[in-house]
C-alpha atoms as a PDB file:
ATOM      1  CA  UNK A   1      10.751   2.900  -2.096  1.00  0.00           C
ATOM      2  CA  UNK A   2       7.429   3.378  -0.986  1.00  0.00           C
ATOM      3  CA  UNK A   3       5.285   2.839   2.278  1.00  0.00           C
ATOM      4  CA  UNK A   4       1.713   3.185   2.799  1.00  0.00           C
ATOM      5  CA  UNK A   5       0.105   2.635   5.794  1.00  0.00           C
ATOM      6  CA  UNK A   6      -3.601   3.670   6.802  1.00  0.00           C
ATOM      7  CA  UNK A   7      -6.216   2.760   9.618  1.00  0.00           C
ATOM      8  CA  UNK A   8      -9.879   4.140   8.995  1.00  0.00           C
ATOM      9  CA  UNK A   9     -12.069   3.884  12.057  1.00  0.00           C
ATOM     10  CA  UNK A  10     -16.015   4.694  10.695  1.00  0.00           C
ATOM     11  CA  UNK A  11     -18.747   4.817  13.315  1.00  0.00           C
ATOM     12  CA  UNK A  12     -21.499   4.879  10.225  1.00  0.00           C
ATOM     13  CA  UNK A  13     -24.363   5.276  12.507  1.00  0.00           C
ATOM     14  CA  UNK A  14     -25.862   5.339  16.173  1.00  0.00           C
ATOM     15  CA  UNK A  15     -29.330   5.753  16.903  1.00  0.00           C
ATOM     16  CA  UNK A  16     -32.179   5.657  19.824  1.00  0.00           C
ATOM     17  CA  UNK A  17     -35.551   6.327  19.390  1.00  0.00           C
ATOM     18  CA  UNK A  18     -37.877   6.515  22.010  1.00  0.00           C
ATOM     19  CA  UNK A  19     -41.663   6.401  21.580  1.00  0.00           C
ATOM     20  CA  UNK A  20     -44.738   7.127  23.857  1.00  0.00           C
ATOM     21  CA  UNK A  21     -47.548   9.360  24.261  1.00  0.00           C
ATOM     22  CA  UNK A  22     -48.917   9.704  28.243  1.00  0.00           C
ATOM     23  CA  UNK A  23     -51.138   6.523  27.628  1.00  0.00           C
ATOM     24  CA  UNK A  24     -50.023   3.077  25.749  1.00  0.00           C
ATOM     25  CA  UNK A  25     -46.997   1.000  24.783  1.00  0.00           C
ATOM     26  CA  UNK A  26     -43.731   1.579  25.325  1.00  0.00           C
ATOM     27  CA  UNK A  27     -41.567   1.523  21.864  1.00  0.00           C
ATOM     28  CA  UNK A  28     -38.032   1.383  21.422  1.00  0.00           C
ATOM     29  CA  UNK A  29     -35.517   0.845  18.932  1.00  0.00           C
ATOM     30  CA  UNK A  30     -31.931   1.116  18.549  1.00  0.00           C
ATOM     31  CA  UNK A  31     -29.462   0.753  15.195  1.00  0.00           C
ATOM     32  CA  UNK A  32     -25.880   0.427  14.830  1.00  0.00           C
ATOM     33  CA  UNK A  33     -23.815  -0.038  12.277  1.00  0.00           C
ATOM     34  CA  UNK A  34     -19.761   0.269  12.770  1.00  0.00           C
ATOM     35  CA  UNK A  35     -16.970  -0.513   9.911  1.00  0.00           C
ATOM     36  CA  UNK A  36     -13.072  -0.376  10.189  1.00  0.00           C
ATOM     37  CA  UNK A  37     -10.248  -0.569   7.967  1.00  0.00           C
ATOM     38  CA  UNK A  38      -6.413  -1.834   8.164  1.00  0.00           C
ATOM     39  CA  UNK A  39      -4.775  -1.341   4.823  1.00  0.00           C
ATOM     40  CA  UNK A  40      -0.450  -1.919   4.859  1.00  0.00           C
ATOM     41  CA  UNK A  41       1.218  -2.208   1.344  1.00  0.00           C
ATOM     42  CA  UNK A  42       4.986  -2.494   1.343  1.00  0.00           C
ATOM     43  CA  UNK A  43       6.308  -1.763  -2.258  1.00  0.00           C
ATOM     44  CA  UNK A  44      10.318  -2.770  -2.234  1.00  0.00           C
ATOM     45  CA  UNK A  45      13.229  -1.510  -0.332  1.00  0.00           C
ATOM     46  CA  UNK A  46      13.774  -2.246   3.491  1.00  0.00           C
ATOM     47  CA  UNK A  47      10.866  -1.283   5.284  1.00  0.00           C
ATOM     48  CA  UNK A  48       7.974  -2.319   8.221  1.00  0.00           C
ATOM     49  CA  UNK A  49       4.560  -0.552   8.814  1.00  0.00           C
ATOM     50  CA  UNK A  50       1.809  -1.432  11.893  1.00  0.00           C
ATOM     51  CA  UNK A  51      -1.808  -0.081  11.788  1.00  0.00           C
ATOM     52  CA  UNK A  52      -3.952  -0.651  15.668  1.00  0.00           C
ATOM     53  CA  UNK A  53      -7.055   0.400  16.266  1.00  0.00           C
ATOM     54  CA  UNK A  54      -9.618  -0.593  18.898  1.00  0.00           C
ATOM     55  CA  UNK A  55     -13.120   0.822  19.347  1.00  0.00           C
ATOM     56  CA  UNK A  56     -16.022   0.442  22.063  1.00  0.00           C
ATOM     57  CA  UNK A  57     -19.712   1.340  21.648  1.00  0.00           C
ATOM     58  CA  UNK A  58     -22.137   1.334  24.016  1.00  0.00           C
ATOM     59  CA  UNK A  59     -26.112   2.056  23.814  1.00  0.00           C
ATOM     60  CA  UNK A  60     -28.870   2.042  26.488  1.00  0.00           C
ATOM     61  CA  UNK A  61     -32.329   3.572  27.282  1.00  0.00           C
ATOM     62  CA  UNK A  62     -34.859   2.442  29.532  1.00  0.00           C
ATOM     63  CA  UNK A  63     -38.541   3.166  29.563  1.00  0.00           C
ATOM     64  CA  UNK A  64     -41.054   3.078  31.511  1.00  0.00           C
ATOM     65  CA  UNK A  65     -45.219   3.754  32.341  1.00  0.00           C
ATOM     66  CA  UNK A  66     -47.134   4.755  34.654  1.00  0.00           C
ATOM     67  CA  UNK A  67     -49.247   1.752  35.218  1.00  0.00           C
ATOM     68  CA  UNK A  68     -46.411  -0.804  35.055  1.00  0.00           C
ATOM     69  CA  UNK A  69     -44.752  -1.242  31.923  1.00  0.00           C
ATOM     70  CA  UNK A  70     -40.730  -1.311  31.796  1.00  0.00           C
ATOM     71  CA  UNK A  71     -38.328  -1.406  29.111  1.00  0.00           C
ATOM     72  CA  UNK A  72     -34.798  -1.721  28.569  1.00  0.00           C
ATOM     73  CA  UNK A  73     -32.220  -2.005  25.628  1.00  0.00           C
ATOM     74  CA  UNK A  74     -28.119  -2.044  26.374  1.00  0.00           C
ATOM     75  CA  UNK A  75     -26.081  -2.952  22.902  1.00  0.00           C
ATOM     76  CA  UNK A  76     -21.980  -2.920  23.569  1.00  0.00           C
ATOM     77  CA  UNK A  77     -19.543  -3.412  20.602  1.00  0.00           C
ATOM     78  CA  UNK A  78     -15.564  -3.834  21.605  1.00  0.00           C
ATOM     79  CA  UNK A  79     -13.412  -4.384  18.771  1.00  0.00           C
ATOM     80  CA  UNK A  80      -9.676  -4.488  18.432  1.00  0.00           C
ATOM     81  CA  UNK A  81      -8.103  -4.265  14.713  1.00  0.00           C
ATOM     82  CA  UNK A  82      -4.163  -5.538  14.416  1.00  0.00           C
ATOM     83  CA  UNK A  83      -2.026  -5.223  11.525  1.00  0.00           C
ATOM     84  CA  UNK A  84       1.995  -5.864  10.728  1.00  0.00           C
ATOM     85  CA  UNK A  85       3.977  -5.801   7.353  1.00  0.00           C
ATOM     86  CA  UNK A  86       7.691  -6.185   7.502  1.00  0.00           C
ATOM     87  CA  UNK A  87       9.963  -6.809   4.423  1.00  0.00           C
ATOM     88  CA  UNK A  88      13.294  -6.376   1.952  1.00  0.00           C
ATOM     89  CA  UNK A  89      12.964  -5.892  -1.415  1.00  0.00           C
ATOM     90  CA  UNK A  90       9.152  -7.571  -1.249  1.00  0.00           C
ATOM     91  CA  UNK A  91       6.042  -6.671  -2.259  1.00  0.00           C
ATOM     92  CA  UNK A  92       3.926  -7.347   0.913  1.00  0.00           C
ATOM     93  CA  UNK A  93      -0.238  -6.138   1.472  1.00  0.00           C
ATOM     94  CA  UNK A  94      -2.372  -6.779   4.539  1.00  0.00           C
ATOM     95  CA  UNK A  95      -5.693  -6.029   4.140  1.00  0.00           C
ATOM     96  CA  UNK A  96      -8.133  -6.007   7.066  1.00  0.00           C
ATOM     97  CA  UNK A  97     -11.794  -5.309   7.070  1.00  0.00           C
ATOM     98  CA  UNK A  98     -14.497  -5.765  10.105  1.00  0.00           C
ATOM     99  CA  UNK A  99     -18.255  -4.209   9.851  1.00  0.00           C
ATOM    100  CA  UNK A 100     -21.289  -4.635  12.562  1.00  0.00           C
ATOM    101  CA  UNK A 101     -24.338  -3.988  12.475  1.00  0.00           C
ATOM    102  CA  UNK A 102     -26.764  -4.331  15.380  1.00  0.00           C
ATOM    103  CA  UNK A 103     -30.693  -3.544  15.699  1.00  0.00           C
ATOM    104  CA  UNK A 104     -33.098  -4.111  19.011  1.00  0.00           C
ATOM    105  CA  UNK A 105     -37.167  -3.273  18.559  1.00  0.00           C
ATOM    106  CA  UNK A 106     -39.543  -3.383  21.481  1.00  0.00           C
ATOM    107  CA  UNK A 107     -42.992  -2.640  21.997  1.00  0.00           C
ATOM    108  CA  UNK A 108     -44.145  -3.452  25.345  1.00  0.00           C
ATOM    109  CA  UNK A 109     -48.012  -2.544  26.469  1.00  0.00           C
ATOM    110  CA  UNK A 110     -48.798  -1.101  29.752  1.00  0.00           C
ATOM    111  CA  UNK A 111     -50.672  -2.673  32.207  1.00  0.00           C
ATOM    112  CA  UNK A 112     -51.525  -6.220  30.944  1.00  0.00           C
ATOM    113  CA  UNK A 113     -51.254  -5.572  26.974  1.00  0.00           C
ATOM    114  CA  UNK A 114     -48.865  -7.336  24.642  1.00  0.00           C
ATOM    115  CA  UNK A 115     -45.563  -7.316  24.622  1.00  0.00           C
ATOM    116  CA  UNK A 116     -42.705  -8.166  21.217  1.00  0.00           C
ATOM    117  CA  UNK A 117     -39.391  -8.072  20.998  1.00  0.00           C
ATOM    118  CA  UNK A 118     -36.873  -8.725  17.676  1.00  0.00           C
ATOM    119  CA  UNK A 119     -33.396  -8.450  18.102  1.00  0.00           C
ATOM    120  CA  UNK A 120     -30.227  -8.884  15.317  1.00  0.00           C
ATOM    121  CA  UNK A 121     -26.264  -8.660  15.701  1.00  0.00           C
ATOM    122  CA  UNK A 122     -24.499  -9.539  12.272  1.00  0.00           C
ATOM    123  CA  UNK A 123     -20.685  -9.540  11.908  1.00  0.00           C
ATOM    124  CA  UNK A 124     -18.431  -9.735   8.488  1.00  0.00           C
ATOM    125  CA  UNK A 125     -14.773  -9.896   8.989  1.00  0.00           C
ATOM    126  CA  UNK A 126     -11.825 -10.459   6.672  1.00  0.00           C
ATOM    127  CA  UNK A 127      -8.056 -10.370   6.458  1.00  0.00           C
ATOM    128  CA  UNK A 128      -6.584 -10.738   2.956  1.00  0.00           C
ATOM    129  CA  UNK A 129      -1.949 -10.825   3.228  1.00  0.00           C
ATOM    130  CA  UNK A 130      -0.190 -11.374  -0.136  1.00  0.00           C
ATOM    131  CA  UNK A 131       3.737 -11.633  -0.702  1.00  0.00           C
ATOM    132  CA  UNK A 132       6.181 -11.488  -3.944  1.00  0.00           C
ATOM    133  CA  UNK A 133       9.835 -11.553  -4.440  1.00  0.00           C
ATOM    134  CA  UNK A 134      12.184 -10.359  -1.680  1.00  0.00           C
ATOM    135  CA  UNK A 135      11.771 -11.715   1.908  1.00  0.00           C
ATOM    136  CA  UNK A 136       8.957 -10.572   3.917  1.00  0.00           C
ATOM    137  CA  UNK A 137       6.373 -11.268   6.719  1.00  0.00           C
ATOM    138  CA  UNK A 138       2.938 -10.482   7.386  1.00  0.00           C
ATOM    139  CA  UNK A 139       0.456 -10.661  10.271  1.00  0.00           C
ATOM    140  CA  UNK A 140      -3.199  -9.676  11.140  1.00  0.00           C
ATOM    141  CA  UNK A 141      -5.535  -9.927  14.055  1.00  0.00           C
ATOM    142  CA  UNK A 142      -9.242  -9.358  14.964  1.00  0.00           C
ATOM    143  CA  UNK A 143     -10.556  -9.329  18.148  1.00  0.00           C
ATOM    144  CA  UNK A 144     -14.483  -8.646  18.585  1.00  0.00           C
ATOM    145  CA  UNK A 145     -16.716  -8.273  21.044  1.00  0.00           C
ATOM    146  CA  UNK A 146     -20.483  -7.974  20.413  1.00  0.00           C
ATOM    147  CA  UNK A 147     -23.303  -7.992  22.570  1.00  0.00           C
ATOM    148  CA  UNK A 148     -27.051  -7.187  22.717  1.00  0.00           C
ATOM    149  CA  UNK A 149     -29.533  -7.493  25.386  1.00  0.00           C
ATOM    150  CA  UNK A 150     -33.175  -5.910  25.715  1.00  0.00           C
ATOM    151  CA  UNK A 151     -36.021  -6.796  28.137  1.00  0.00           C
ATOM    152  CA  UNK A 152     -39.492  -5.466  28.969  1.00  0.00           C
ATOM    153  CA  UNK A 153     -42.203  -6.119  31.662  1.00  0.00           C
ATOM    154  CA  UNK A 154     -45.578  -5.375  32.745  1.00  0.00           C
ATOM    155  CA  UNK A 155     -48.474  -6.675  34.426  1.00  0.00           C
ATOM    156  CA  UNK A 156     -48.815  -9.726  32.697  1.00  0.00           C
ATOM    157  CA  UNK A 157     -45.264 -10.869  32.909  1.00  0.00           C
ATOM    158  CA  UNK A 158     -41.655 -10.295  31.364  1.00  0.00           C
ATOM    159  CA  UNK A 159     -39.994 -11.025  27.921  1.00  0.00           C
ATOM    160  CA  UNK A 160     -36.234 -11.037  27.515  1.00  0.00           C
ATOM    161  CA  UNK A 161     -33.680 -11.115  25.034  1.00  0.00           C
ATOM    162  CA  UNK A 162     -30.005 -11.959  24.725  1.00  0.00           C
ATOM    163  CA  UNK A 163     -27.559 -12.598  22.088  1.00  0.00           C
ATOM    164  CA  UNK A 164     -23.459 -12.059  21.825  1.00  0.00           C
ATOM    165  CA  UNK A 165     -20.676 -12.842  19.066  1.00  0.00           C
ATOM    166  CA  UNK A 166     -17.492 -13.713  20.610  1.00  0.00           C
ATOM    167  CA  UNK A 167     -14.742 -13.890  18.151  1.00  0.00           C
ATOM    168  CA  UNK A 168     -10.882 -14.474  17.102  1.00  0.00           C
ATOM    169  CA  UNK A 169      -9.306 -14.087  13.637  1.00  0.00           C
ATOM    170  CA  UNK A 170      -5.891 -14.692  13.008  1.00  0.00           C
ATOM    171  CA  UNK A 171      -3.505 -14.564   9.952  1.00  0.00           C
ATOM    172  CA  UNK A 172       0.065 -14.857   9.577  1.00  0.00           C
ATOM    173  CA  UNK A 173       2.354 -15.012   6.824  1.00  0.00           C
ATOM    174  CA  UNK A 174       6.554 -15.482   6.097  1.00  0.00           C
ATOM    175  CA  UNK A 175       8.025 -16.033   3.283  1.00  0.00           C
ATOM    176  CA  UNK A 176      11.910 -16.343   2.014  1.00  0.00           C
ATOM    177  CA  UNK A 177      13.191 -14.472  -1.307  1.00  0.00           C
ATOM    178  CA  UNK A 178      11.434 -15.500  -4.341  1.00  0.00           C
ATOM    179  CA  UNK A 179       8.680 -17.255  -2.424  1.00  0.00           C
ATOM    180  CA  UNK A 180       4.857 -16.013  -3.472  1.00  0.00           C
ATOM    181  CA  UNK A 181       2.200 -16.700  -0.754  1.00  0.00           C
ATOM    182  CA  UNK A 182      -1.015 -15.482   0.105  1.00  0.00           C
ATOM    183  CA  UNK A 183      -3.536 -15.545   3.272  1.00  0.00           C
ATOM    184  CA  UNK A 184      -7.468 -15.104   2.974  1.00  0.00           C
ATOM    185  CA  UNK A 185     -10.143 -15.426   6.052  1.00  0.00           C
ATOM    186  CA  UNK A 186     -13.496 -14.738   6.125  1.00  0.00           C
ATOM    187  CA  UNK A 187     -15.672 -14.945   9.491  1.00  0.00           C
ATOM    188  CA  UNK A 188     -19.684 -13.922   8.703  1.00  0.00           C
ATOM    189  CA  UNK A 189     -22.413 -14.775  11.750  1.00  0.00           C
ATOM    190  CA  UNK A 190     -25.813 -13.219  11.899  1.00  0.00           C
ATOM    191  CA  UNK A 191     -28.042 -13.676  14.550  1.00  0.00           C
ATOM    192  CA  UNK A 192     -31.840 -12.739  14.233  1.00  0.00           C
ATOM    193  CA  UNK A 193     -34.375 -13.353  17.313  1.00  0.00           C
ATOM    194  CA  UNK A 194     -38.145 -12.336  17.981  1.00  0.00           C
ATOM    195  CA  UNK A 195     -40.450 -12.976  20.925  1.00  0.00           C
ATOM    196  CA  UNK A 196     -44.328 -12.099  21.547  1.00  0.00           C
ATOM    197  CA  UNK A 197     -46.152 -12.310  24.515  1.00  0.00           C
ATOM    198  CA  UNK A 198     -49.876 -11.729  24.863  1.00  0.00           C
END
């Protein structure tokens, strides 16, 4: 009889830059990239296994000049990774995977200069649950929360940005003895947005 049950939880990478000398533009940016695992795999015998994890990120910095200019960039991930494997005498594997990735530029020019913006949030999620022989059930659930907001200002006027990824994924499988069955669902969204403003 053998269980195996893991949960990986990988904040790949955070990062703020902030830009500026005592004169000109403001310029910001902000990457992150997050990634999390469910993997249950129920090999025979009587036996259940559960893997949770949930996660929140948040970035901000603000900027401003001396002669005006003000800029802002908030990015807040919330994420929620479910996974359940019962069975007797089955082969039974729930596979869950979920990466983000989210990037905010912004150049804004003091006093009446330019001002650009670019903003992305992308999102790949799947759930893979596969059963053989003996009796057995299966269940996974993703819950994500993504959203991204920047603005700037000066003397010429404002520029704003704001984009979020609300989303549900749900699998579920049961089976009897003898019964073979498999679950596969794949969510993907990618946003991409850019502004300029003279």
């Amino acid at each position: 009889m053998k269980k195996v049950a893991f949960s990986v939880a990988i904040l790949l990478s955070i990062g703020s830059v902030v830009f500026g000398q005592n004169i000109g533009p403001i310029n910001q940016m902000q990457n992150t990239t997050i990634g999390i695992h469910n993997a249950i795999s129920l090999l025979q015998g009587h036996q259940a296994a559960g893997a949770i994890q949930n996660l929140a990120v948040a970035n901000d910095q603000l900027g401003n000049r001396a002669c005006g200019a003000l800029a802002g960039q908030s990015f807040l991930a919330n994420l929620a990774e479910i996974g359940h494997a019962s069975g007797d005498c089955s082969i039974l594997n729930v596979l869950q995977n979920l990466t983000t990735t989210g990037m905010q530029a912004q150049l804004i020019g003091d006093a009446c200069d330019p001002k650009t913006e670019g903003q992305t949030l992308n999102l790949s999620a799947d759930q893979t649950l596969t059963k053989s022989e003996g009796p057995g059930a299966g269940s996974a659930l993703h819950q994500i929360v993504l959203r991204g907001e920047q603005g700037g200002g000066n003397g010429a006027g404002n520029i704003n940005q704001a984009s979020a990824i609300l989303g549900l994924q749900s699998s579920n499988l049961t089976g009897s003895a003898c019964a073979t069955g498999g679950v596969n669902s794949v969510m993907n969204v990618c946003t991409v947005q850019t502004q300029a403003a003279e």
